[in-house]
PDB file of N, CA and C in Angstrom:
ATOM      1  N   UNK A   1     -50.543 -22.842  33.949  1.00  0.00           N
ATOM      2  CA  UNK A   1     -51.623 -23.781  33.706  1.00  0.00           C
ATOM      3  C   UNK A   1     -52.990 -23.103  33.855  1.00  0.00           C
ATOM      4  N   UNK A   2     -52.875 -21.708  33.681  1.00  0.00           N
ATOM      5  CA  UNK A   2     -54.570 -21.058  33.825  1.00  0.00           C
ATOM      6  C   UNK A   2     -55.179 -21.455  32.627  1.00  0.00           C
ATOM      7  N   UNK A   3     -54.469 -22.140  31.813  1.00  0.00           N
ATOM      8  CA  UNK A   3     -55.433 -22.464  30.370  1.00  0.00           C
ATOM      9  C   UNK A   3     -56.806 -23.253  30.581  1.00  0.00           C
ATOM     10  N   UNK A   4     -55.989 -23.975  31.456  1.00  0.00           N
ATOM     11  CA  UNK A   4     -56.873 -25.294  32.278  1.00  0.00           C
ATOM     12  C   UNK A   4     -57.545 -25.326  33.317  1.00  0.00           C
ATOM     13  N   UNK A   5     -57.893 -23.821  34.017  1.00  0.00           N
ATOM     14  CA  UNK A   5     -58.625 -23.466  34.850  1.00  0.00           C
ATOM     15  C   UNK A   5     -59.886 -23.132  34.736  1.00  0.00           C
ATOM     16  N   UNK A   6     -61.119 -23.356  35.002  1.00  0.00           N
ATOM     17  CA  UNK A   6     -62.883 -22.321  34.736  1.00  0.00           C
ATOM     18  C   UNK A   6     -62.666 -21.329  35.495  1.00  0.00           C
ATOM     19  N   UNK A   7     -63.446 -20.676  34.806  1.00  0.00           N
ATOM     20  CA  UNK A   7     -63.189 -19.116  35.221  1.00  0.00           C
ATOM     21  C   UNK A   7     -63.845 -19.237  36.911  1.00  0.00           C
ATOM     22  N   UNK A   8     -64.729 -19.988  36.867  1.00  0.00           N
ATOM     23  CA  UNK A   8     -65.154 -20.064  38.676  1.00  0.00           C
ATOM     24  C   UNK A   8     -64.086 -20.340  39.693  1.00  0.00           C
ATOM     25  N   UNK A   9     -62.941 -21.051  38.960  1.00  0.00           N
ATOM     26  CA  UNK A   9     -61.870 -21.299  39.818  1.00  0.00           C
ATOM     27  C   UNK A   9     -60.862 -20.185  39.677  1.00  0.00           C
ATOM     28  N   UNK A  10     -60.561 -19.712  38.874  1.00  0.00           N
ATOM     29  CA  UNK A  10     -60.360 -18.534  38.893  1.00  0.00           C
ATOM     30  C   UNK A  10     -60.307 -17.506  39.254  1.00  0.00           C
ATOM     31  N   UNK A  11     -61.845 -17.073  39.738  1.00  0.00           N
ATOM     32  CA  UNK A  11     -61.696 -16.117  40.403  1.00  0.00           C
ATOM     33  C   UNK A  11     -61.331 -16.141  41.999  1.00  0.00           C
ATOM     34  N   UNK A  12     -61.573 -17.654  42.342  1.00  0.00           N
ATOM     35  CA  UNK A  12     -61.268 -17.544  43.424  1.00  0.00           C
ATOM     36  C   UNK A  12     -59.241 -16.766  43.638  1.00  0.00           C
ATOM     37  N   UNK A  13     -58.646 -16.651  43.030  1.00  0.00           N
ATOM     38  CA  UNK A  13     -57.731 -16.116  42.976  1.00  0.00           C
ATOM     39  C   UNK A  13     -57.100 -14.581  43.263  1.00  0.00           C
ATOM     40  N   UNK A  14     -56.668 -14.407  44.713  1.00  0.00           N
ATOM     41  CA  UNK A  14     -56.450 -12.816  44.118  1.00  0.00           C
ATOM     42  C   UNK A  14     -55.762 -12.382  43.211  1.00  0.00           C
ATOM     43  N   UNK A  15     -54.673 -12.399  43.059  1.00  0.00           N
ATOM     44  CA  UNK A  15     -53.451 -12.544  42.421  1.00  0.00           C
ATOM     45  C   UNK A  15     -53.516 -13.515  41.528  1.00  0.00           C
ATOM     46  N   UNK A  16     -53.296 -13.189  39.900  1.00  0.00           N
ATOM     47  CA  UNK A  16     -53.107 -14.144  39.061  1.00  0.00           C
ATOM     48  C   UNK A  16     -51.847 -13.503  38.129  1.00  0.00           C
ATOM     49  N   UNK A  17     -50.485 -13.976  38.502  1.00  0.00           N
ATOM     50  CA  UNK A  17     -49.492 -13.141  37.988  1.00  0.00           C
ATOM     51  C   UNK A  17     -48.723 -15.030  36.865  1.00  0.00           C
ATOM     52  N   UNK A  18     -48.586 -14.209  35.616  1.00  0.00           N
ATOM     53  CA  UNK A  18     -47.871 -14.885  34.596  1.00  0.00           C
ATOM     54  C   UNK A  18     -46.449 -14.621  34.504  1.00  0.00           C
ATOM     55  N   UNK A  19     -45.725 -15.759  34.216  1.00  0.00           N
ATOM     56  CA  UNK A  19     -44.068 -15.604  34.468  1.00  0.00           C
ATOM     57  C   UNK A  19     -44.248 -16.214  33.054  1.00  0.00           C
ATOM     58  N   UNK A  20     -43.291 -15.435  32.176  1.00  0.00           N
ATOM     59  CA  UNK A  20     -42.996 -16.034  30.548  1.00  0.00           C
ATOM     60  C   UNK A  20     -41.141 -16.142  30.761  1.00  0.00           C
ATOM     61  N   UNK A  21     -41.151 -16.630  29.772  1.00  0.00           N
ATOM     62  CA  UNK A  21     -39.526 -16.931  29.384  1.00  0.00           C
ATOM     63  C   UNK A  21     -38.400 -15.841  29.609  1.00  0.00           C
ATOM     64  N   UNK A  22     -37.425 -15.716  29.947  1.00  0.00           N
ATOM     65  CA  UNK A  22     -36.557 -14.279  29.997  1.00  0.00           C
ATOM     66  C   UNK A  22     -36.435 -13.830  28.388  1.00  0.00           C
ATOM     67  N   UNK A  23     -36.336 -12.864  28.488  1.00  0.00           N
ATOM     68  CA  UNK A  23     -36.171 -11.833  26.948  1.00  0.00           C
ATOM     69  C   UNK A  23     -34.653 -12.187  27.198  1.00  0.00           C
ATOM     70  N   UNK A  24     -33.877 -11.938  25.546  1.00  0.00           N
ATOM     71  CA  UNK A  24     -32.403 -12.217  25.709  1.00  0.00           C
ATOM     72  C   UNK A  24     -32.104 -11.676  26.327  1.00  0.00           C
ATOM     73  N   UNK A  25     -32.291 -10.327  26.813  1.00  0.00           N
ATOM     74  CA  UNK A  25     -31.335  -9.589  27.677  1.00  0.00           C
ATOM     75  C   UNK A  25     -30.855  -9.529  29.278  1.00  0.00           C
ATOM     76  N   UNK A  26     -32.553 -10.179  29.544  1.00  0.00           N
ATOM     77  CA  UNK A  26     -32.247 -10.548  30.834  1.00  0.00           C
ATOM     78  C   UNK A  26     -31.372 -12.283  30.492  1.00  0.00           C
ATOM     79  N   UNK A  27     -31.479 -12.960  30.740  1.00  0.00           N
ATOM     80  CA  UNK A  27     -30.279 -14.316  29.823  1.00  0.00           C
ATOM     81  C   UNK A  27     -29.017 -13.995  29.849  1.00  0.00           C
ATOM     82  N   UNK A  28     -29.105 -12.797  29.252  1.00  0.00           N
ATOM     83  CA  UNK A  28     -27.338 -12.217  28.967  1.00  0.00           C
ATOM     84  C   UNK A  28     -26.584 -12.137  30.149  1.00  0.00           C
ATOM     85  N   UNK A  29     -27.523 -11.096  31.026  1.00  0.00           N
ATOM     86  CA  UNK A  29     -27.337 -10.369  32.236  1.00  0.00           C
ATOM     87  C   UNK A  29     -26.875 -11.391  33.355  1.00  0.00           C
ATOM     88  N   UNK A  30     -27.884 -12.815  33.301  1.00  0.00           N
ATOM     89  CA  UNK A  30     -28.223 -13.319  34.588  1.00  0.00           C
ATOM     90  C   UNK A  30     -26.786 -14.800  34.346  1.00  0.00           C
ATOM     91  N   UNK A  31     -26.746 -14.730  32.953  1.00  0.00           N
ATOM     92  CA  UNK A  31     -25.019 -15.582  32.365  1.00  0.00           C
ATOM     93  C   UNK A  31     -24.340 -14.670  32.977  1.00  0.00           C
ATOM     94  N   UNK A  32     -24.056 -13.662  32.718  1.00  0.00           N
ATOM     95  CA  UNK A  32     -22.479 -12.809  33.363  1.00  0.00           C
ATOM     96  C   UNK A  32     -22.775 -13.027  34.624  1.00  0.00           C
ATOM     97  N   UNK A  33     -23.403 -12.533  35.364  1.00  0.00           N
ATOM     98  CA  UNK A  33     -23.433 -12.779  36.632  1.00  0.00           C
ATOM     99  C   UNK A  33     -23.748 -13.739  37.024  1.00  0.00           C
ATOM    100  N   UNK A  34     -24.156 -15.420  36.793  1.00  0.00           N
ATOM    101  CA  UNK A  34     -23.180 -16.760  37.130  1.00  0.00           C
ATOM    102  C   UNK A  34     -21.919 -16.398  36.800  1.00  0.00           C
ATOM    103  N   UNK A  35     -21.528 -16.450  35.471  1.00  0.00           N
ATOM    104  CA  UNK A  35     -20.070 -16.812  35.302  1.00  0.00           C
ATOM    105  C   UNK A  35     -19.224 -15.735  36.435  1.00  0.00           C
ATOM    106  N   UNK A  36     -19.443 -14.468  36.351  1.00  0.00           N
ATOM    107  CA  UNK A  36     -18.570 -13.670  37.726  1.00  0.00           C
ATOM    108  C   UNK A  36     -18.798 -14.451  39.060  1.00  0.00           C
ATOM    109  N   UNK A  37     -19.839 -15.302  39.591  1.00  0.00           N
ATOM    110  CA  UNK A  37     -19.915 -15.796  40.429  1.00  0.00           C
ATOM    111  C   UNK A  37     -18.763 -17.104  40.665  1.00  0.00           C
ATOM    112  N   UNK A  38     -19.386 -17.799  39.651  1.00  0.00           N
ATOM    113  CA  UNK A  38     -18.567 -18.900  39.233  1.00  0.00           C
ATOM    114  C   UNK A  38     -16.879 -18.679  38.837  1.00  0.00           C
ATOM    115  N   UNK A  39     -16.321 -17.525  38.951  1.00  0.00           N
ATOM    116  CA  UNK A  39     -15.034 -17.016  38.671  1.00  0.00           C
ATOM    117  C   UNK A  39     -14.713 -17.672  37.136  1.00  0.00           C
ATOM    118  N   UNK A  40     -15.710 -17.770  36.277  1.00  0.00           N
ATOM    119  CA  UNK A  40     -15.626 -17.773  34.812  1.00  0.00           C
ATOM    120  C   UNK A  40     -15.278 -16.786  34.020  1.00  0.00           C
ATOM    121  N   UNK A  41     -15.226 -15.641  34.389  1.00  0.00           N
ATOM    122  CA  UNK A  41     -15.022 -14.579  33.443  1.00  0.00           C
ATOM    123  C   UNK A  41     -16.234 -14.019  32.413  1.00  0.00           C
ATOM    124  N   UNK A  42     -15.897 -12.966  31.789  1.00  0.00           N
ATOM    125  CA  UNK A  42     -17.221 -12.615  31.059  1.00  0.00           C
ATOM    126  C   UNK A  42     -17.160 -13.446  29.697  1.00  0.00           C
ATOM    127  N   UNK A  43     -18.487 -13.524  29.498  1.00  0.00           N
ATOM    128  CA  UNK A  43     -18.695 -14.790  28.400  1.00  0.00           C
ATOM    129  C   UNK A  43     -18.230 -14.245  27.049  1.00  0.00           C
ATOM    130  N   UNK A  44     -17.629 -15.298  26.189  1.00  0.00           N
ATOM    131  CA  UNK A  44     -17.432 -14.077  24.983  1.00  0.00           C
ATOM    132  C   UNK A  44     -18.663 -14.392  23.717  1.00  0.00           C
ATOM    133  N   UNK A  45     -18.410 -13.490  22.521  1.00  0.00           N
ATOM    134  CA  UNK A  45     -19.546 -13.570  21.586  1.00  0.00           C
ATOM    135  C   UNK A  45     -20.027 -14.865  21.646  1.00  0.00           C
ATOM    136  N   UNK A  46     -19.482 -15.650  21.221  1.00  0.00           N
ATOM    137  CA  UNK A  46     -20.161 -17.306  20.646  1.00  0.00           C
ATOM    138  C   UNK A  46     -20.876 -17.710  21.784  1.00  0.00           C
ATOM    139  N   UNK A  47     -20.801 -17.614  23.095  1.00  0.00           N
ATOM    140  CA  UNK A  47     -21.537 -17.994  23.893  1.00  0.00           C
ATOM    141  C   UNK A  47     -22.554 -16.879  24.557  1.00  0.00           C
ATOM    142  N   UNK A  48     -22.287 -16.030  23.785  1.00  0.00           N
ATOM    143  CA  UNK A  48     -23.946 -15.110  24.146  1.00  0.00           C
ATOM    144  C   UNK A  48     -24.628 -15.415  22.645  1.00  0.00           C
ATOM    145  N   UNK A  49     -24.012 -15.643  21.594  1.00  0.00           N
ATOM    146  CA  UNK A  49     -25.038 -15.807  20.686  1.00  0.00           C
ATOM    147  C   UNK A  49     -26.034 -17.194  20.648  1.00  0.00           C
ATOM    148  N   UNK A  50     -24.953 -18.145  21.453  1.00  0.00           N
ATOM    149  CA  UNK A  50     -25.456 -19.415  21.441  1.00  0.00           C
ATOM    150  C   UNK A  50     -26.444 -19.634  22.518  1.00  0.00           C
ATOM    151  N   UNK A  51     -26.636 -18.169  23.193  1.00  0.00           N
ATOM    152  CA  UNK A  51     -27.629 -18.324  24.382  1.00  0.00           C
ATOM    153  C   UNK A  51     -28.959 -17.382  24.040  1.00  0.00           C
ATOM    154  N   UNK A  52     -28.866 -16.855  23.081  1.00  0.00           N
ATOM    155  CA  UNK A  52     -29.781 -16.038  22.204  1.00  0.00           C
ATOM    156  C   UNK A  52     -30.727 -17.064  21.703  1.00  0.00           C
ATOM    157  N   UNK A  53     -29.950 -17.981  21.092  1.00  0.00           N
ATOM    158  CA  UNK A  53     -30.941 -19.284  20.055  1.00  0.00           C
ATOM    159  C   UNK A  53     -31.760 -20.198  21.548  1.00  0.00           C
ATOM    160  N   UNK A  54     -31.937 -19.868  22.478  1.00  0.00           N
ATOM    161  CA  UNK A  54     -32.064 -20.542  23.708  1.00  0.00           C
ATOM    162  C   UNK A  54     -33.816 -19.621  23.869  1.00  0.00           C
ATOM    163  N   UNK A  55     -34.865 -20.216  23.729  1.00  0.00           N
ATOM    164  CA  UNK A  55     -35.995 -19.572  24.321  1.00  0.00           C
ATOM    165  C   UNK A  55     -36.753 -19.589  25.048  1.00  0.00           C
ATOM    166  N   UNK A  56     -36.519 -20.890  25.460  1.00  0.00           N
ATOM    167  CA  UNK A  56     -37.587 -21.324  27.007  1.00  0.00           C
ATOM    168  C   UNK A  56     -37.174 -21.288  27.904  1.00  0.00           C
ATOM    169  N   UNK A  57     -35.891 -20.496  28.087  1.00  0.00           N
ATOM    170  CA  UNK A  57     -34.640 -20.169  29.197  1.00  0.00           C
ATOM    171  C   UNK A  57     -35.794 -19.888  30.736  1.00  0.00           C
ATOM    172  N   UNK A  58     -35.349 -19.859  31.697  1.00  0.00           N
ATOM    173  CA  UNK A  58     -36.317 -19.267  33.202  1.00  0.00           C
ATOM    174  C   UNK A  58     -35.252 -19.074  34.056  1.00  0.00           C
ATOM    175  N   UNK A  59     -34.907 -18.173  34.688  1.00  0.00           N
ATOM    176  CA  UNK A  59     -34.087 -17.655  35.722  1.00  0.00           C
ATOM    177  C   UNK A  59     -33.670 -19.513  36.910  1.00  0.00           C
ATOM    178  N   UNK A  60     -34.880 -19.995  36.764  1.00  0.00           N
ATOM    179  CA  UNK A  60     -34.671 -21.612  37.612  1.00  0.00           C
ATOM    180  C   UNK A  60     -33.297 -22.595  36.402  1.00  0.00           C
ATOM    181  N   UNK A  61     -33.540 -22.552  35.335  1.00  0.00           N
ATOM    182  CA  UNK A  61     -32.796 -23.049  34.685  1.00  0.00           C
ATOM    183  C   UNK A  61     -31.672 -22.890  35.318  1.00  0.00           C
ATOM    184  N   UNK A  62     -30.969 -21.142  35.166  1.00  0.00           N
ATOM    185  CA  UNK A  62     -29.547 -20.921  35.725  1.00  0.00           C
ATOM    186  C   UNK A  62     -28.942 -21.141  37.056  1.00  0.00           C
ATOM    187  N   UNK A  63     -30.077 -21.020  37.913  1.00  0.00           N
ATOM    188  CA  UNK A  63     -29.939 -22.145  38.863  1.00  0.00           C
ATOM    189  C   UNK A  63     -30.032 -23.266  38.942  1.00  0.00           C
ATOM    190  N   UNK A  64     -30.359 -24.185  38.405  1.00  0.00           N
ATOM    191  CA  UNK A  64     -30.031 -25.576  38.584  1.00  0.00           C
ATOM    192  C   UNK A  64     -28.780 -25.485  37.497  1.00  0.00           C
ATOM    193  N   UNK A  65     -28.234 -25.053  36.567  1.00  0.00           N
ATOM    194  CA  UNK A  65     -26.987 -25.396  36.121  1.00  0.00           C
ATOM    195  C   UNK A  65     -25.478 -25.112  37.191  1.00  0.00           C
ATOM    196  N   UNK A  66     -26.058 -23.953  37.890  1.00  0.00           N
ATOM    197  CA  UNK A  66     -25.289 -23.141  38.715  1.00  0.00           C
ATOM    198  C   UNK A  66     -25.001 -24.149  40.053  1.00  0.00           C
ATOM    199  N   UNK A  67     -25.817 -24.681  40.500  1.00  0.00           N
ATOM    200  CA  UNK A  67     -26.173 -26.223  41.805  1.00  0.00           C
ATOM    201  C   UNK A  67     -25.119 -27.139  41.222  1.00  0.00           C
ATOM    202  N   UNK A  68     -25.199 -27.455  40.362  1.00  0.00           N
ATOM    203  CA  UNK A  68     -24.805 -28.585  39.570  1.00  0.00           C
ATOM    204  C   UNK A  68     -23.334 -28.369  39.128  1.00  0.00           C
ATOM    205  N   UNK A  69     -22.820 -27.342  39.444  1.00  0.00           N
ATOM    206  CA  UNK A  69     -21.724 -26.530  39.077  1.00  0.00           C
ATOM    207  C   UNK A  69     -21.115 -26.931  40.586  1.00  0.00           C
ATOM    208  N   UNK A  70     -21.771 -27.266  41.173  1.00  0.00           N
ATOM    209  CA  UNK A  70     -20.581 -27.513  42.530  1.00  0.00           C
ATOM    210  C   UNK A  70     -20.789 -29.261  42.833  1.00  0.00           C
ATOM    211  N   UNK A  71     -21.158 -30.036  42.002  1.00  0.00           N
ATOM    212  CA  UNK A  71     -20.860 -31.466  41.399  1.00  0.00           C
ATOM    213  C   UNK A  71     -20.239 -31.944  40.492  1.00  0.00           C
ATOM    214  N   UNK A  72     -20.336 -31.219  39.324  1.00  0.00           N
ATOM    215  CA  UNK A  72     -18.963 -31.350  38.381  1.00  0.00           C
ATOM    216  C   UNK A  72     -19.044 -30.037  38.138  1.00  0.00           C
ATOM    217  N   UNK A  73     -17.927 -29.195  37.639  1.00  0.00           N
ATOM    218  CA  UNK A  73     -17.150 -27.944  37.216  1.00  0.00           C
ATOM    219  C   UNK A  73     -17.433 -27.642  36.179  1.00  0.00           C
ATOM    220  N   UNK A  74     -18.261 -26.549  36.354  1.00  0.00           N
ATOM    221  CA  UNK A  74     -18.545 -25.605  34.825  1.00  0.00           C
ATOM    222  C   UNK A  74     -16.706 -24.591  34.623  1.00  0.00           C
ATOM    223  N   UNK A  75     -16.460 -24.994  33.622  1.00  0.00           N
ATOM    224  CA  UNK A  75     -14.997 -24.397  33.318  1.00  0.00           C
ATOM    225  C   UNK A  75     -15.360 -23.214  32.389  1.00  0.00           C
ATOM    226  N   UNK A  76     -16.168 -22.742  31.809  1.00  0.00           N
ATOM    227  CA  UNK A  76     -16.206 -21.559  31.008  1.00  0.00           C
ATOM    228  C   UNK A  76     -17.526 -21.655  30.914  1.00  0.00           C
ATOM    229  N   UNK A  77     -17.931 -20.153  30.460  1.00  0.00           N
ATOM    230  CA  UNK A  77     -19.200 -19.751  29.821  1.00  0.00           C
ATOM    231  C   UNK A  77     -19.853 -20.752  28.494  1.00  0.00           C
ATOM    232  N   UNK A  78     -18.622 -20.702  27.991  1.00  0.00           N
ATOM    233  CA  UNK A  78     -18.909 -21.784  26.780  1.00  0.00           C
ATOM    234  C   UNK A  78     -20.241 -23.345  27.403  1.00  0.00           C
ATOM    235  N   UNK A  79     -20.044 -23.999  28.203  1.00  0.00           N
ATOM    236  CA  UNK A  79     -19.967 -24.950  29.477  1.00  0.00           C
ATOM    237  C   UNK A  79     -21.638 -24.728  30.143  1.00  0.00           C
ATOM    238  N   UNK A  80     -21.237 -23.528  30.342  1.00  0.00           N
ATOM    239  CA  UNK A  80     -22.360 -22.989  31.455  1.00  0.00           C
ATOM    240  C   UNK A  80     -23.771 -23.140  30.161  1.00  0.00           C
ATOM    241  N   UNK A  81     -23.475 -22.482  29.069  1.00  0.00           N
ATOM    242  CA  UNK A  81     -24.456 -22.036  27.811  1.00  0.00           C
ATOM    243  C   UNK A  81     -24.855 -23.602  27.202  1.00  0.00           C
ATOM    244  N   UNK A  82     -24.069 -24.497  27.356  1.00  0.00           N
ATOM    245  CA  UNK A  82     -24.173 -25.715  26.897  1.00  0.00           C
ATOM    246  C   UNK A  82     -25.159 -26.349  27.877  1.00  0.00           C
ATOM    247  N   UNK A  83     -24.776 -26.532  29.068  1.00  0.00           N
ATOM    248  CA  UNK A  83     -25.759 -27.117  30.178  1.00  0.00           C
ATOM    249  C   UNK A  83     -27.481 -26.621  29.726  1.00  0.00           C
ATOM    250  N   UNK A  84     -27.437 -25.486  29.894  1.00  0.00           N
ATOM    251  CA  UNK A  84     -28.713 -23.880  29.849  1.00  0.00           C
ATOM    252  C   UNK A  84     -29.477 -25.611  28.621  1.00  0.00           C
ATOM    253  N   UNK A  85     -28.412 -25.098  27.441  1.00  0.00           N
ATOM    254  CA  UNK A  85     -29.634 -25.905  26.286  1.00  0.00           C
ATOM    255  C   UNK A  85     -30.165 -27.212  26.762  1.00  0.00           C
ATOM    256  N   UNK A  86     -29.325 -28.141  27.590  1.00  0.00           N
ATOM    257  CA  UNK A  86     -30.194 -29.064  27.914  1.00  0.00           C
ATOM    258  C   UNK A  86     -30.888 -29.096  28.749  1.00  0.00           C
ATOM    259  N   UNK A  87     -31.038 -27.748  29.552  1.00  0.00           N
ATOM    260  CA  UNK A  87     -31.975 -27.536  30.214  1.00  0.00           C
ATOM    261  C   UNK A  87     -33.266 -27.366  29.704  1.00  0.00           C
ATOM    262  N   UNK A  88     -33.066 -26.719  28.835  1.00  0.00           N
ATOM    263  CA  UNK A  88     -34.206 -26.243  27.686  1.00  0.00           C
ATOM    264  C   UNK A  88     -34.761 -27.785  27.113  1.00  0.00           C
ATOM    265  N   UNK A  89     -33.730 -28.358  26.210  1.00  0.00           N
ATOM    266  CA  UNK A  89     -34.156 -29.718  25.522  1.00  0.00           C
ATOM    267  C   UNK A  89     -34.682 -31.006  26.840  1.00  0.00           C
ATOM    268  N   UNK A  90     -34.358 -30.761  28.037  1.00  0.00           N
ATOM    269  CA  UNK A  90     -35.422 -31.505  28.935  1.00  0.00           C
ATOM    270  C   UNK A  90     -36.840 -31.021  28.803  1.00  0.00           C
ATOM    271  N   UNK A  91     -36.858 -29.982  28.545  1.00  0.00           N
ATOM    272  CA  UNK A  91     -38.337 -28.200  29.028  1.00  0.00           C
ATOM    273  C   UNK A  91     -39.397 -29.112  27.890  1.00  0.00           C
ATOM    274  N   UNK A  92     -38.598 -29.430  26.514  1.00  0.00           N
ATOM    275  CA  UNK A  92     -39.156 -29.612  25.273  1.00  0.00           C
ATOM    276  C   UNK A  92     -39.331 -31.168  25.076  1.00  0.00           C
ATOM    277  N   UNK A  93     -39.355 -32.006  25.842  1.00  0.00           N
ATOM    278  CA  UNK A  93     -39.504 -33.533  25.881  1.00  0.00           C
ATOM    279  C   UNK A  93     -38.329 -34.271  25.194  1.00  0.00           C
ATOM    280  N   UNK A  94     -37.460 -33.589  25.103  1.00  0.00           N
ATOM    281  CA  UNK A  94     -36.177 -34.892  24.438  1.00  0.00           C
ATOM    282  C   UNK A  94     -35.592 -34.951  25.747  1.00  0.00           C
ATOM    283  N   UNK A  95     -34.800 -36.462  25.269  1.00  0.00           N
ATOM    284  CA  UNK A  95     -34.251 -37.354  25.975  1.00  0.00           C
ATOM    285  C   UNK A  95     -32.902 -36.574  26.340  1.00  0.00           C
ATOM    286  N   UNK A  96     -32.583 -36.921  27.734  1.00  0.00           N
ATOM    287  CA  UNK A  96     -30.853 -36.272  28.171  1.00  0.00           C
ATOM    288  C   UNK A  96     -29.878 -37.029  27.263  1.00  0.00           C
ATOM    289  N   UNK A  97     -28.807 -35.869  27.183  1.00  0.00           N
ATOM    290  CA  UNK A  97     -27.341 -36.885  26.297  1.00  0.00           C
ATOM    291  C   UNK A  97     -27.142 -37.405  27.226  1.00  0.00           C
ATOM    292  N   UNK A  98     -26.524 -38.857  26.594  1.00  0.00           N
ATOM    293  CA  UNK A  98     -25.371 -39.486  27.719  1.00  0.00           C
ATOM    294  C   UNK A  98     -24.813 -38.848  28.479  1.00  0.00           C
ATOM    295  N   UNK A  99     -24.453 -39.176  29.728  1.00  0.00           N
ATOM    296  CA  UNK A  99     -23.439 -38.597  30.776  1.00  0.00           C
ATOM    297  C   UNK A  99     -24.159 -37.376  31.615  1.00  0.00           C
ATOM    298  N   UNK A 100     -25.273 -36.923  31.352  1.00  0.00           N
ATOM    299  CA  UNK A 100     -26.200 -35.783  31.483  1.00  0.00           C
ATOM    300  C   UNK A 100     -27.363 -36.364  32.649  1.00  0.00           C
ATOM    301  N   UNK A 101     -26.833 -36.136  33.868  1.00  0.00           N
ATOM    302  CA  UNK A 101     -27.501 -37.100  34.884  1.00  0.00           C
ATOM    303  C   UNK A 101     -28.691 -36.378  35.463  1.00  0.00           C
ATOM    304  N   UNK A 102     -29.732 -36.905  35.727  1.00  0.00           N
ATOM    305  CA  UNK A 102     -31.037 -36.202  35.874  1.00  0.00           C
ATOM    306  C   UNK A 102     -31.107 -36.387  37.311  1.00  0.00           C
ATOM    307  N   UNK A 103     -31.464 -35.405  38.185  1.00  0.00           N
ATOM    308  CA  UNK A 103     -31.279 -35.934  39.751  1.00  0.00           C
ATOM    309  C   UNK A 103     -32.726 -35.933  40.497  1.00  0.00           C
TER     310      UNK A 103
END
């Protein structure tokens, strides 16, 4: 939100550090290692490509899918990559699917 800051407020700042979206690769990385956590196994193609089309991804996302994983059961990567997007499609103002409980 520094868009929305004057620069007088601003400077009062030491530190002004920007966090952007993960690049796919970190995404890739930080999926395998849930799913090895999660004793999912390594994800296969369709669900790394389907996590590629994913861009407003944030390392917080995979944690709250990962939380939520010990309330109902992420059963595969497939699962895990599915959650991620509605994480995203909350990020982007649409409405949750049915059954998709907001806490």
């Amino acid at each position: 939100m520094v868009d929305i800051l004057d620069t007088a407020a601003l400077r009062r700042f030491d530190l002004k550090i920007r966090f952007d979206y993960l690049q796919p690769e970190q995404a890739r990385e930080l999926l395998r290692r849930h799913c090895w956590a999660l004793g999912l196994g390594e994800p296969c193609m369709r669900s790394l490509y389907a996590l590629r089309k994913l861009h407003t991804l944030t390392p917080g996302d995979f944690t709250v899918v990962a939380r939520r994983s010990r309330l109902t059961a992420v059963h595969s990567a497939e699962a895990f990559v599915a959650a991620l997007k509605e994480e995203c499609r909350l990020k982007d103002g649409e409405r949750p699917e049915i059954g998709f409980a907001v806490a």
